[in-house]
PDB file of N, CA and C in Angstrom:
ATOM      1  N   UNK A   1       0.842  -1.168   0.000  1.00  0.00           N
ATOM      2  CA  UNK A   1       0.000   0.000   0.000  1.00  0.00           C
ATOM      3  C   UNK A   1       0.888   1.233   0.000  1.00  0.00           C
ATOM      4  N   UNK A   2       0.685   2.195  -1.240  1.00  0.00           N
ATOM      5  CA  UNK A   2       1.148   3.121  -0.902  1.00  0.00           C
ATOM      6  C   UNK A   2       1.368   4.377   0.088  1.00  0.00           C
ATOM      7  N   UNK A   3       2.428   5.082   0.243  1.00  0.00           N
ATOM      8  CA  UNK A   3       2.123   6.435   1.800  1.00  0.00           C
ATOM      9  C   UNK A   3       0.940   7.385   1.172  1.00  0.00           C
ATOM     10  N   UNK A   4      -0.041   8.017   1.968  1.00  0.00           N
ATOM     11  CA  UNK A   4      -0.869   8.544   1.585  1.00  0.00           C
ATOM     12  C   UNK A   4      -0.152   9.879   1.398  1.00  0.00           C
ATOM     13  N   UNK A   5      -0.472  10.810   0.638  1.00  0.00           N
ATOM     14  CA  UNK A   5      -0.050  12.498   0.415  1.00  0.00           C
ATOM     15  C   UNK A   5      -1.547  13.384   0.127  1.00  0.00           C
ATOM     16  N   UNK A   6      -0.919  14.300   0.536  1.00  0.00           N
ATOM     17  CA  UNK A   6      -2.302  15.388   0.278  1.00  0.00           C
ATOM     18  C   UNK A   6      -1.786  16.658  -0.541  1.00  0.00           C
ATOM     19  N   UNK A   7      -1.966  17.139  -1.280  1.00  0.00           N
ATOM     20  CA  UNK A   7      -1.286  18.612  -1.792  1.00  0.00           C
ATOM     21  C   UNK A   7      -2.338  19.650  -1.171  1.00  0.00           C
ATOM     22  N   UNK A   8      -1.510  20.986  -1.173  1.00  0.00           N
ATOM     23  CA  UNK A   8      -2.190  22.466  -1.207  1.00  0.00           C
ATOM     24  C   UNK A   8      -1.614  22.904  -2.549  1.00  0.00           C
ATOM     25  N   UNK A   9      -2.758  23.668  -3.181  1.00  0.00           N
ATOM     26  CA  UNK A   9      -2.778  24.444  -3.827  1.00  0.00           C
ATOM     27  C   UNK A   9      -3.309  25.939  -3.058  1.00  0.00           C
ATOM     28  N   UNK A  10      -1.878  26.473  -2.966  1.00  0.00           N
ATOM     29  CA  UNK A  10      -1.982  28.142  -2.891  1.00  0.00           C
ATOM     30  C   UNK A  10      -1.594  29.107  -3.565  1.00  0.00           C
ATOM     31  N   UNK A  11      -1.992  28.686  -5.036  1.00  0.00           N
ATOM     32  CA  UNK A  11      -2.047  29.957  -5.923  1.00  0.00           C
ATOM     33  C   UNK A  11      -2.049  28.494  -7.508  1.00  0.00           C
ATOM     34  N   UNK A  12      -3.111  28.769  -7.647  1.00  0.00           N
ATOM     35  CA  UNK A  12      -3.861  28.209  -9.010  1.00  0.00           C
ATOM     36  C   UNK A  12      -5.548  28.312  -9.504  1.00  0.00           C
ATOM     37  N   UNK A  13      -6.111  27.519  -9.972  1.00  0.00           N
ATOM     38  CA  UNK A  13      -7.096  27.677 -10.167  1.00  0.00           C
ATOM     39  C   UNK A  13      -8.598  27.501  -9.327  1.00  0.00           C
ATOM     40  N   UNK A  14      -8.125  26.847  -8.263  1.00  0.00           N
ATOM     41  CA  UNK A  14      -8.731  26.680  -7.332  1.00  0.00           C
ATOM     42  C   UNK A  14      -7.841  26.145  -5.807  1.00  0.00           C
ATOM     43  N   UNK A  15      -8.088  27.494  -5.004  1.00  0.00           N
ATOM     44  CA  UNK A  15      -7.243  27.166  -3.725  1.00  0.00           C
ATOM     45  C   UNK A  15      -7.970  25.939  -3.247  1.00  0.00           C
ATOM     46  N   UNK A  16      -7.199  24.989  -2.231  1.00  0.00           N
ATOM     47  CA  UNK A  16      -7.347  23.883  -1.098  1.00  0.00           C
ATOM     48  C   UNK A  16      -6.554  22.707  -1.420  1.00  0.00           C
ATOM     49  N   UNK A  17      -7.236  21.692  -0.540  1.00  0.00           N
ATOM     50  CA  UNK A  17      -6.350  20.805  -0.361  1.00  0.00           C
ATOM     51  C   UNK A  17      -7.052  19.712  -1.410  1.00  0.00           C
ATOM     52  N   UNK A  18      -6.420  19.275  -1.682  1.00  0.00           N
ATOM     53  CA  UNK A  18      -6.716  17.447  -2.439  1.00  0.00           C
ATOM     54  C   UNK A  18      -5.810  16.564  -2.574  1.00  0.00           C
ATOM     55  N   UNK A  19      -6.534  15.436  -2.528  1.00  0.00           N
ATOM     56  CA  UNK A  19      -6.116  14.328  -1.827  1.00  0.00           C
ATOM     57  C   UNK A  19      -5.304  13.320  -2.866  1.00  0.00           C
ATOM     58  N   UNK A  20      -4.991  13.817  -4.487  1.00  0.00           N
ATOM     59  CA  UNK A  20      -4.498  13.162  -5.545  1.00  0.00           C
ATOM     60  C   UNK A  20      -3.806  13.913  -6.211  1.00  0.00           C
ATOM     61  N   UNK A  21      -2.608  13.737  -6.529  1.00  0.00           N
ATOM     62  CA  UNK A  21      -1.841  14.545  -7.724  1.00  0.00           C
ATOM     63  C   UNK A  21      -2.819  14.731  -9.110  1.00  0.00           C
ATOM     64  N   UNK A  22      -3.635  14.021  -9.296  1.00  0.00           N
ATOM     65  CA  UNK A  22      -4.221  14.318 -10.559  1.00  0.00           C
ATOM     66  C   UNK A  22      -5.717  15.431 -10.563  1.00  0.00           C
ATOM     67  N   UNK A  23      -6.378  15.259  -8.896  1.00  0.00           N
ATOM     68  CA  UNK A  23      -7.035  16.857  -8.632  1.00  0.00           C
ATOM     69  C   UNK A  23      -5.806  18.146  -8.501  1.00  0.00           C
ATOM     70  N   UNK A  24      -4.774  18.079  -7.992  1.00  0.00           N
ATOM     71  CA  UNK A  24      -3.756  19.059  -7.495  1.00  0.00           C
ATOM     72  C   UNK A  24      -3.480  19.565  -9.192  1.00  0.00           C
ATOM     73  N   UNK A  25      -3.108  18.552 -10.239  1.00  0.00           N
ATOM     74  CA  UNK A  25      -2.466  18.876 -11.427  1.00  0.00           C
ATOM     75  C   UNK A  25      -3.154  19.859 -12.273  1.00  0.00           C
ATOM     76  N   UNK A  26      -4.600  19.480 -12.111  1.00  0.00           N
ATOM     77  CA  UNK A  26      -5.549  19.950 -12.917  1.00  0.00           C
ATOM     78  C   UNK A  26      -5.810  21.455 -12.298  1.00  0.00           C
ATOM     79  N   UNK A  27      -5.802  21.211 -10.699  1.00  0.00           N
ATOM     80  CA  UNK A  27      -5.286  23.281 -10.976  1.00  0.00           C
ATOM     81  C   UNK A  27      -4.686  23.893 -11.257  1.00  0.00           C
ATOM     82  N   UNK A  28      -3.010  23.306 -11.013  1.00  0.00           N
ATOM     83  CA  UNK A  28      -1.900  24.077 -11.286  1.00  0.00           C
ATOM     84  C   UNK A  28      -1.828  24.085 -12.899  1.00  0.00           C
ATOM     85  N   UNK A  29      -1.721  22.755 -13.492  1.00  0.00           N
ATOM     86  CA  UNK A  29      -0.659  22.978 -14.907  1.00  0.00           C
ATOM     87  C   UNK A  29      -1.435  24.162 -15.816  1.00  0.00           C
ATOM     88  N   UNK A  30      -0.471  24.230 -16.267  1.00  0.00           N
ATOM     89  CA  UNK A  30      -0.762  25.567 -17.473  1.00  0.00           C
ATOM     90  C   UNK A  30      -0.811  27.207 -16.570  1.00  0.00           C
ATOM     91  N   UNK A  31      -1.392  27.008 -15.473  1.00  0.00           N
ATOM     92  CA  UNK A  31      -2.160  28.303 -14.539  1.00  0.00           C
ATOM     93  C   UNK A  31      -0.433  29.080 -14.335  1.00  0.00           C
ATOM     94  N   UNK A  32      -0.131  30.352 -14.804  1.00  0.00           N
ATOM     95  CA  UNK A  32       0.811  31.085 -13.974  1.00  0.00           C
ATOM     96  C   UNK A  32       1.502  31.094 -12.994  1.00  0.00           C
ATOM     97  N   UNK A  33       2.631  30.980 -12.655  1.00  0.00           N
ATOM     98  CA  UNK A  33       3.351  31.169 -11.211  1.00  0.00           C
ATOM     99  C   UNK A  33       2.153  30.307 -10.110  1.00  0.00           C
ATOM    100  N   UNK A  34       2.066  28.942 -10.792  1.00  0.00           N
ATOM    101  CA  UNK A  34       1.230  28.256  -9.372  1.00  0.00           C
ATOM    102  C   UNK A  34       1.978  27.944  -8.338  1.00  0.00           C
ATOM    103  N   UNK A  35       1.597  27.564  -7.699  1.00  0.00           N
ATOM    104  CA  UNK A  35       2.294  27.062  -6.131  1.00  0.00           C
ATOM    105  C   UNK A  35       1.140  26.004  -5.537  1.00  0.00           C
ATOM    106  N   UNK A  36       1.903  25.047  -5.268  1.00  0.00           N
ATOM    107  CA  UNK A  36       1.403  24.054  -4.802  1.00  0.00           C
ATOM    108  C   UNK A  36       2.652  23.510  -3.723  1.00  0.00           C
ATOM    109  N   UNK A  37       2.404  22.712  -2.260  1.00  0.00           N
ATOM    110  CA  UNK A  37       2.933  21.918  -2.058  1.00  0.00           C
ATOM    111  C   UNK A  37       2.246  20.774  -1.780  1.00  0.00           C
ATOM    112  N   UNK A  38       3.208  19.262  -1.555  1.00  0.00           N
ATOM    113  CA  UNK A  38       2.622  17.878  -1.130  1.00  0.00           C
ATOM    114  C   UNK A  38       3.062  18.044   0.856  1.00  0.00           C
ATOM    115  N   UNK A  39       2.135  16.981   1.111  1.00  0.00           N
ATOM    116  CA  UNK A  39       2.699  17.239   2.793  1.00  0.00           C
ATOM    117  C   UNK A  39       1.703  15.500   2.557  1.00  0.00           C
ATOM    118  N   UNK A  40       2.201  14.981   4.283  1.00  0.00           N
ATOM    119  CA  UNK A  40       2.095  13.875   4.251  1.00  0.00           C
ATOM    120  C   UNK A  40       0.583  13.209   5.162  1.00  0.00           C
ATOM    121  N   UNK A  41       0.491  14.082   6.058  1.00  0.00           N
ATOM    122  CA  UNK A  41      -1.369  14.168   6.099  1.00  0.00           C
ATOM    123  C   UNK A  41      -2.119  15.213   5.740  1.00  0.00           C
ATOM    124  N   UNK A  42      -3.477  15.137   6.016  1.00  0.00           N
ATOM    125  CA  UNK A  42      -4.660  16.210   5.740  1.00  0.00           C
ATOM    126  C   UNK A  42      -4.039  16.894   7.122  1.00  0.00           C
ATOM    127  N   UNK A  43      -3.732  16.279   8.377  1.00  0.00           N
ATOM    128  CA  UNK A  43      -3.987  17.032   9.387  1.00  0.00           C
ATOM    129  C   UNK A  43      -2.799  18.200   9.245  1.00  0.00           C
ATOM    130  N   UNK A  44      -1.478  18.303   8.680  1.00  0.00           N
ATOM    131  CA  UNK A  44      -0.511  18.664   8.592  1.00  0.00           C
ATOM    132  C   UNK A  44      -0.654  19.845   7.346  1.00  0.00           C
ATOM    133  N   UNK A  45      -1.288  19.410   6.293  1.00  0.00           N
ATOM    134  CA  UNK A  45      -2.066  20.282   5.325  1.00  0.00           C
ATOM    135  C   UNK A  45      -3.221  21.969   6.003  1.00  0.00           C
ATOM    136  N   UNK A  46      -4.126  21.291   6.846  1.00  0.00           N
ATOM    137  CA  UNK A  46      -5.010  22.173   7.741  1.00  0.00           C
ATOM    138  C   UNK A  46      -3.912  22.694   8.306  1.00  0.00           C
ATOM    139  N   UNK A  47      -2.964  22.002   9.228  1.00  0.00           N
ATOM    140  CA  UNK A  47      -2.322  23.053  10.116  1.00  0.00           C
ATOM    141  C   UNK A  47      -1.407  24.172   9.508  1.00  0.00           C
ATOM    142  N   UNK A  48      -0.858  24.148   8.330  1.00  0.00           N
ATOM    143  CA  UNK A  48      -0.169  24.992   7.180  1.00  0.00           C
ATOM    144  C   UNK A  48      -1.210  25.722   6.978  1.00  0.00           C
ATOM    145  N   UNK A  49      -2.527  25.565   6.417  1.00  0.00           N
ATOM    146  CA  UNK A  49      -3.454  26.639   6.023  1.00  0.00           C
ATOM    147  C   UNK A  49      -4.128  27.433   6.749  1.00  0.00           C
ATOM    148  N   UNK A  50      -3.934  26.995   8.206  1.00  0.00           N
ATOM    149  CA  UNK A  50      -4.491  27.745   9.386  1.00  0.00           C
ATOM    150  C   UNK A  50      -3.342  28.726   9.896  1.00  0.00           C
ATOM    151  N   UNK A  51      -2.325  28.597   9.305  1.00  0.00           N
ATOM    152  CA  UNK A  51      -1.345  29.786   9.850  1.00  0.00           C
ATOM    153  C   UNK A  51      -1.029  30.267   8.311  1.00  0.00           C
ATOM    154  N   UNK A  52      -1.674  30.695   7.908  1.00  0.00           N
ATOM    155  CA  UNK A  52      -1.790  31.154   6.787  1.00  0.00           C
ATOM    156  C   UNK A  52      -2.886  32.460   6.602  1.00  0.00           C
ATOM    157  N   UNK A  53      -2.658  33.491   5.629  1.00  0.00           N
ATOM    158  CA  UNK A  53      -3.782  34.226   4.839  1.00  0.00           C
ATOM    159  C   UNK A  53      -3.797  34.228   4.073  1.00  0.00           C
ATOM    160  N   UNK A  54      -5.400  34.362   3.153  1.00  0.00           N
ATOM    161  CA  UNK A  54      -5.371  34.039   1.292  1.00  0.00           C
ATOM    162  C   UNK A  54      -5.770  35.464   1.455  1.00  0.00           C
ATOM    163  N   UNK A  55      -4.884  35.903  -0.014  1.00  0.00           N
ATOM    164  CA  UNK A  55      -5.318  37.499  -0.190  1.00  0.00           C
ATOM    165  C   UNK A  55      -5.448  37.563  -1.904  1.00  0.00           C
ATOM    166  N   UNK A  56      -5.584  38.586  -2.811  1.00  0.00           N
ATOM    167  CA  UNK A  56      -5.837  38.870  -3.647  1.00  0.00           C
ATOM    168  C   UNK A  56      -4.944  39.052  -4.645  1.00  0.00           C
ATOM    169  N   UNK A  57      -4.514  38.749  -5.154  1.00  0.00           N
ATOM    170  CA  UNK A  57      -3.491  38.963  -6.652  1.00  0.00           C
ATOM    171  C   UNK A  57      -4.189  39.440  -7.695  1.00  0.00           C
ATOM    172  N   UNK A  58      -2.888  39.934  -8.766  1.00  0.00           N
ATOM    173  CA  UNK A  58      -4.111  40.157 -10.167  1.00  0.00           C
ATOM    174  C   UNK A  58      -4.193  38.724 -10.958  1.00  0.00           C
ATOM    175  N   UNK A  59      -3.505  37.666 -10.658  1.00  0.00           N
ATOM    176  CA  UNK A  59      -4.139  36.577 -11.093  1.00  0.00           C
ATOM    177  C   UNK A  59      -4.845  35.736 -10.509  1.00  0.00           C
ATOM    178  N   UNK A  60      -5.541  36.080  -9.415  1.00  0.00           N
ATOM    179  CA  UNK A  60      -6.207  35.411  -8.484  1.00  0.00           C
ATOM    180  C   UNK A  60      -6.149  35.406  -7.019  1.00  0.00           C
ATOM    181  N   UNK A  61      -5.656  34.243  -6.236  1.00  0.00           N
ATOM    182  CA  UNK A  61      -5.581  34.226  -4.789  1.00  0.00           C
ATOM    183  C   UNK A  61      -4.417  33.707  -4.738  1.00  0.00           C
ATOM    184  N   UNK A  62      -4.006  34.045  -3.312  1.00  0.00           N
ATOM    185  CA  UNK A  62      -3.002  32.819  -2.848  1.00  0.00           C
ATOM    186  C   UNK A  62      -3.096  33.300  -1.126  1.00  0.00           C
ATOM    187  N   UNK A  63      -1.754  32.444  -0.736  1.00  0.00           N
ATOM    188  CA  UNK A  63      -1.996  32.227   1.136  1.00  0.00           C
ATOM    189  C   UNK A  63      -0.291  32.698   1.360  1.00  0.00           C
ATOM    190  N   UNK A  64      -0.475  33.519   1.888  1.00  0.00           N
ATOM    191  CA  UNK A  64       0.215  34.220   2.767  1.00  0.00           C
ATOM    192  C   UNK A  64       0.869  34.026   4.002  1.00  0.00           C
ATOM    193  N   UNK A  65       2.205  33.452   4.896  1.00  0.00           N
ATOM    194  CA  UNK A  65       2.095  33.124   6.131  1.00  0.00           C
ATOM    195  C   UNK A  65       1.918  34.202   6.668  1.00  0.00           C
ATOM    196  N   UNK A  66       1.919  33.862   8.029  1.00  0.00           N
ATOM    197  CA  UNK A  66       1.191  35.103   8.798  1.00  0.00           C
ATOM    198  C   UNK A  66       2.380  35.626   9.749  1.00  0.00           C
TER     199      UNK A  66
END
């Protein structure tokens, strides 16, 4: 069985978390200066986005540490 991974997307086509490289891919590829990282639970994912702020760009959103 493989290790489970979760990505954030914080700055693509749709901010959050998902649970497959192939939801994560489909926001980032092609999208501008995306940013995404992988982390190794959901719970570790939440705790990154909770010390975080999403603010406004001219290409959209992204998350900010705080």
């Amino acid at each position: 069985m493989g290790r489970f991974h979760c990505y954030v997307v914080y700055r693509g086509r749709q901010l959050g978390i998902y649970q497959t490289w192939t939801e994560c891919k489909a926001q980032v590829l092609g999208y501008p200066n995306a940013k995404f990282k992988q982390f190794s639970s959901i719970e570790e994912a939440r705790i990154i986005i909770g010390l975080t702020k999403i603010y406004a760009t001219s290409s959209g959103y992204a998350f900010k540490a705080l």
